[in-house]
N, C-alpha and C. Protein backbone atom coordinates (compact mmCIF):
# COMPACT_ATOMS: atom_id res chain seq x y z
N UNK A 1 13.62 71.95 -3.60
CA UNK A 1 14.24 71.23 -4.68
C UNK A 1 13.92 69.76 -4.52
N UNK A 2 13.90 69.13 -5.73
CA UNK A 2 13.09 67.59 -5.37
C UNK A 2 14.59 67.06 -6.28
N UNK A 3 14.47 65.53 -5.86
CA UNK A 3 15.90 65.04 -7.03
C UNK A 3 15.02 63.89 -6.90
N UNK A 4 15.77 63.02 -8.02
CA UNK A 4 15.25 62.04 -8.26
C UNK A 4 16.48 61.04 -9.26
N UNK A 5 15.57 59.75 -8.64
CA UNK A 5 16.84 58.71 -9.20
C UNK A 5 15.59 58.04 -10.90
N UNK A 6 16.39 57.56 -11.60
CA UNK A 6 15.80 56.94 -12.59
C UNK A 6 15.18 55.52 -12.77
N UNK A 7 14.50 55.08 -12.52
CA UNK A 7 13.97 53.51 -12.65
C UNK A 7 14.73 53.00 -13.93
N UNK A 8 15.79 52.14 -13.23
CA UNK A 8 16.18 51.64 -14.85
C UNK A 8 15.73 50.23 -15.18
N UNK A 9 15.37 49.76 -15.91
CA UNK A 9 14.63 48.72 -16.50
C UNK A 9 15.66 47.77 -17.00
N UNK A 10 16.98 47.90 -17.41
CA UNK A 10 18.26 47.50 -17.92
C UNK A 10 17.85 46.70 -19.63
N UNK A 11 16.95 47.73 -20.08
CA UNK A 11 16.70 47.32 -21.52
C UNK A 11 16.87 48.79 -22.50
N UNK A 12 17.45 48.58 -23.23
CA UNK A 12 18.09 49.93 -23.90
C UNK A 12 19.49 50.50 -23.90
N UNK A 13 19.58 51.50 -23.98
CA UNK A 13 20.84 52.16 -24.02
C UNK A 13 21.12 53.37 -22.30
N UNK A 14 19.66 52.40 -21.50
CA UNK A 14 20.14 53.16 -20.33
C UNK A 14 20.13 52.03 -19.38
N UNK A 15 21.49 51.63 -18.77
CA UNK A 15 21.58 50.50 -18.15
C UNK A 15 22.21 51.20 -16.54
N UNK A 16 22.37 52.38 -16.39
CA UNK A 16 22.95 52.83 -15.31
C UNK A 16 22.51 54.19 -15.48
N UNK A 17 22.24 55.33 -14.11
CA UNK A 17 22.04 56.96 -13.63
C UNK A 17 22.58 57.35 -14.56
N UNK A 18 24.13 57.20 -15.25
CA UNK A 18 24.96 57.98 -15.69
C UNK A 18 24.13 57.79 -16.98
N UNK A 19 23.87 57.12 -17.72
CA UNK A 19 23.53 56.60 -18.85
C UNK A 19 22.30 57.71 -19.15
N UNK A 20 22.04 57.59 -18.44
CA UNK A 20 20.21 58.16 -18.66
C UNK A 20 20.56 60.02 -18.63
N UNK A 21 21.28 60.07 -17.86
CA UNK A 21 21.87 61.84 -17.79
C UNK A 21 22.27 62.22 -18.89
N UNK A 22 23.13 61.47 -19.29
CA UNK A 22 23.87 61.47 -20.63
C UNK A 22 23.13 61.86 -21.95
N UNK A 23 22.34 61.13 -21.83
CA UNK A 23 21.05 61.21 -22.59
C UNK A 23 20.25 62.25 -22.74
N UNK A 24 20.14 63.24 -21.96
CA UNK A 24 19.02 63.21 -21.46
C UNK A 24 19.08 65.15 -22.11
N UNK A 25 18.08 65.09 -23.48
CA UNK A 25 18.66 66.35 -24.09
C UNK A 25 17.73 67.59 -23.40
N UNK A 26 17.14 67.05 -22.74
CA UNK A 26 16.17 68.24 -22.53
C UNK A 26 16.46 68.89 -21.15
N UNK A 27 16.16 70.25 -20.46
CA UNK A 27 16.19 70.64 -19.89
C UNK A 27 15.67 71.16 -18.39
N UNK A 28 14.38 70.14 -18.91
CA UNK A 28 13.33 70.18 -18.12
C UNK A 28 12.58 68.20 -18.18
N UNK A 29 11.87 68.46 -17.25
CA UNK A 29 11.43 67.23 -17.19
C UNK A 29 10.07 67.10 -16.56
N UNK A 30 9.22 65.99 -16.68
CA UNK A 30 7.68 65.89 -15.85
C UNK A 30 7.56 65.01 -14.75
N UNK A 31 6.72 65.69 -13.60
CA UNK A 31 6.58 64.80 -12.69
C UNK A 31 5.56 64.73 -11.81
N UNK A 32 5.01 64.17 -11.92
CA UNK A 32 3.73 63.74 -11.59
C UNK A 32 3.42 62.94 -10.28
N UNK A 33 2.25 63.21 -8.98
CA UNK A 33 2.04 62.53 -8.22
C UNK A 33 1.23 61.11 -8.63
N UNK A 34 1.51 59.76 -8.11
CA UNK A 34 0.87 59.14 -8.89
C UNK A 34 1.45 58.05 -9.81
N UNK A 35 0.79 57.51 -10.21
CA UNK A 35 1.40 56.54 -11.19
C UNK A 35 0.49 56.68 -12.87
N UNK A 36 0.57 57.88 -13.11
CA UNK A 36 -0.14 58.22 -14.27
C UNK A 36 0.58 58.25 -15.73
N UNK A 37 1.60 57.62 -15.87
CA UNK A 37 2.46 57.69 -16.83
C UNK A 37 1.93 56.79 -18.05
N UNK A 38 1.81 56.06 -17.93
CA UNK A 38 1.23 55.33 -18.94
C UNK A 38 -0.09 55.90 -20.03
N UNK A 39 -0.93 56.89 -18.81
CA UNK A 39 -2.07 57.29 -19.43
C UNK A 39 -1.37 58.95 -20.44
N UNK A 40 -0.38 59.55 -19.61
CA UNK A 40 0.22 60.82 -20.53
C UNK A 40 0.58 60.49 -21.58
N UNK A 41 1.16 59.12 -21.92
CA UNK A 41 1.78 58.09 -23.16
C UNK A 41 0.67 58.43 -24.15
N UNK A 42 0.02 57.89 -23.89
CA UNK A 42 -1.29 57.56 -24.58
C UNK A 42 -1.95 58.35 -25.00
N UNK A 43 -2.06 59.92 -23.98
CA UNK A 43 -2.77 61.30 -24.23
C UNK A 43 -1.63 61.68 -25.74
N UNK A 44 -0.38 61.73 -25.12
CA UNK A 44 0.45 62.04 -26.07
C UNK A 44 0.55 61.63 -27.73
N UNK A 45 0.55 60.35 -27.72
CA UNK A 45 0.33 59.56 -29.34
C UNK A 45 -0.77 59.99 -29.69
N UNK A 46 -1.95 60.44 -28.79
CA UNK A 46 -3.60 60.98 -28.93
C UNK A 46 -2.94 62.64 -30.13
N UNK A 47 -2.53 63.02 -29.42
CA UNK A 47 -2.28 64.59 -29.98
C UNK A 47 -0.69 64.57 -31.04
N UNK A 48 -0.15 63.21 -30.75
CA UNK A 48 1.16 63.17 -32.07
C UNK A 48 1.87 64.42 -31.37
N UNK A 49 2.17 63.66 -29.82
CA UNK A 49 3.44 64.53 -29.81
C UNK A 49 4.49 63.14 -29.13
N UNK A 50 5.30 62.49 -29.94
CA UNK A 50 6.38 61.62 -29.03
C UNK A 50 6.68 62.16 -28.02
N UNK A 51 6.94 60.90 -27.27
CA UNK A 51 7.73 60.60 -25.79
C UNK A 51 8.79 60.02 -26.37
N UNK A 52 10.00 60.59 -25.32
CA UNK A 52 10.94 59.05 -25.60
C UNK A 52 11.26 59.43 -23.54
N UNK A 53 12.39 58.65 -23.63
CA UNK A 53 13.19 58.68 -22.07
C UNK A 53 12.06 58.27 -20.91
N UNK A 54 11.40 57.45 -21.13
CA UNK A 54 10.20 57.16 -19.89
C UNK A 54 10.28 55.81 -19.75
N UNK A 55 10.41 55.14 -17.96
CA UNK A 55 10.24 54.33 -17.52
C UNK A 55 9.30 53.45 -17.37
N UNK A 56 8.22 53.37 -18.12
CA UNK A 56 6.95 52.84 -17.75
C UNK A 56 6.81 51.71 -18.60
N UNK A 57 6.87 50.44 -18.14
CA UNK A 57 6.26 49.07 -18.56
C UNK A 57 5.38 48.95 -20.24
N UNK A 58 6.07 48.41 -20.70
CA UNK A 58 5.65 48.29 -22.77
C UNK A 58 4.07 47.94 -22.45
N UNK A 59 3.67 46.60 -21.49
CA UNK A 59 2.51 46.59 -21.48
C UNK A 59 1.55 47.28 -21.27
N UNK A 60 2.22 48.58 -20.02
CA UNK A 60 0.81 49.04 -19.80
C UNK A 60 0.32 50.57 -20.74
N UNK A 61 1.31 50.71 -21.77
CA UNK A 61 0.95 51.74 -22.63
C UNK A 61 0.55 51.09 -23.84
N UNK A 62 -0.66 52.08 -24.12
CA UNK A 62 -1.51 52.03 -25.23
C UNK A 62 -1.50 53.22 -26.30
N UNK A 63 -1.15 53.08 -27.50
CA UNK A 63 -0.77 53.50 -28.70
C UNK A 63 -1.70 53.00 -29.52
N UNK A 64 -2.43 54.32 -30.72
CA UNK A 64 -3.11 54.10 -31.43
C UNK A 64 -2.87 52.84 -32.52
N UNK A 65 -3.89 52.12 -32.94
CA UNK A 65 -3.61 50.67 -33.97
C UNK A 65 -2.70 51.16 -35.44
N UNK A 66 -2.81 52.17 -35.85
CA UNK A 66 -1.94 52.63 -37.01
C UNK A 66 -0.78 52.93 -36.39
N UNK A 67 -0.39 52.70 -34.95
CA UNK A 67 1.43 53.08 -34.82
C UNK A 67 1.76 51.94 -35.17
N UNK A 68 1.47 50.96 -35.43
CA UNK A 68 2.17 49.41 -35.50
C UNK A 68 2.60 49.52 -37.17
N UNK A 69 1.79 50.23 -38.33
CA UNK A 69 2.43 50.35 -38.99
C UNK A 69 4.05 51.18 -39.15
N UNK A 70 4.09 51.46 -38.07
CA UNK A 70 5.43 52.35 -38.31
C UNK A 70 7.01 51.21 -37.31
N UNK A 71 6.36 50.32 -36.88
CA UNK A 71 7.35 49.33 -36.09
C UNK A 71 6.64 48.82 -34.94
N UNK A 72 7.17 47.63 -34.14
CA UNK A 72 6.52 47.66 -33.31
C UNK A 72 8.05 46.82 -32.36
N UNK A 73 8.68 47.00 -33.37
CA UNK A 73 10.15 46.61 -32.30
C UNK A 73 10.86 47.79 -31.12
N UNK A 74 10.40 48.69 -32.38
CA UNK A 74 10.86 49.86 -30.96
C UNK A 74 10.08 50.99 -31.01
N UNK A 75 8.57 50.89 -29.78
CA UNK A 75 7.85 52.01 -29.90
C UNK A 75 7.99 52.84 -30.08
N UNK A 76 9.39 53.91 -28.93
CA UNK A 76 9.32 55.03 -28.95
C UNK A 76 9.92 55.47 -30.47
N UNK A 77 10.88 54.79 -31.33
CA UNK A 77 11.53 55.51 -32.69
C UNK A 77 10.02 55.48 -33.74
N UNK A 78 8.99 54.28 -33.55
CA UNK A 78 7.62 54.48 -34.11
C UNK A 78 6.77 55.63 -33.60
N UNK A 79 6.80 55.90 -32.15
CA UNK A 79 6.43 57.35 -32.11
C UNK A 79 6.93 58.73 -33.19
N UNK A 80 7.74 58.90 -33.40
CA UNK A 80 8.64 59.93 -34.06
C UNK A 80 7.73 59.59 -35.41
N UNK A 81 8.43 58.60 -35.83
CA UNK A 81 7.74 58.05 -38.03
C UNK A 81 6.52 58.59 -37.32
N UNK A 82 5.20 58.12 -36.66
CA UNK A 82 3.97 57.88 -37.04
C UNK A 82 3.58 59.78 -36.54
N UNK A 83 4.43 60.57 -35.52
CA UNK A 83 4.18 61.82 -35.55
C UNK A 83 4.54 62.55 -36.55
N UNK A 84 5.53 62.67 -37.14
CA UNK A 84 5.44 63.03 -38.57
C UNK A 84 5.40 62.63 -39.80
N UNK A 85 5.01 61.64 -39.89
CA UNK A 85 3.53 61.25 -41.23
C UNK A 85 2.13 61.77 -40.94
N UNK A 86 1.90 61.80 -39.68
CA UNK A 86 0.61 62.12 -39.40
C UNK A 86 0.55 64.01 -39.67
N UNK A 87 1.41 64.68 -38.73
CA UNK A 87 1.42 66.04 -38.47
C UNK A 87 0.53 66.04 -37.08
N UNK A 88 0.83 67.69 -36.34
CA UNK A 88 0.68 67.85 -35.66
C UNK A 88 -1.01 67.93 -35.75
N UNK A 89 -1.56 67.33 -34.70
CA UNK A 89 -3.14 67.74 -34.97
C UNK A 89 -3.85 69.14 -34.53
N UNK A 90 -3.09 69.62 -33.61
CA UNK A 90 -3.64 71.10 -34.27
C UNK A 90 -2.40 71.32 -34.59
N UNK A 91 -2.44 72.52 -35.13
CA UNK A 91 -1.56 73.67 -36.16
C UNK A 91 -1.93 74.40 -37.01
């Protein structure tokens, strides 16, 4: 069994462990050796599937130039608009 604590960044609506649990609708989670998070970001907006709940630095993720039409105040709720305007790319 592995546990793990949350990197909190204290920007958002997760300012403390409890916060982020609270949150946290899913059941499962990813984890990776490495510091590859930024690049799954990126694979992800690639194929229009949002992220949200991830610790990784605004700078070092890269999002296609048409997500900015959808906001650029708050990436991850522009993830969501720009995945479904677009649709899933396969299906």
């Amino acid at each position: 069994m592995s546990w793990f604590v949350p990197k909190l960044t204290g920007h958002g609506a997760f300012t403390d462990v409890y916060s982020v649990m609270a949150n946290w609708g899913a059941n499962h989670g990813v984890t990776v050796y490495g510091h590859v998070g930024a690049e799954l970001i990126t694979l992800s907006s690639m194929l229009r599937i949002p992220v949200n709940m991830h610790n990784v630095e605004p700078e070092r993720i890269f999002r296609p130039h048409a997500w900015a039409a959808f906001g650029t105040e708050d990436a991850q709720s522009a993830d969501y608009r720009a995945c479904r305007a677009y649709g899933p790319i396969y299906g």
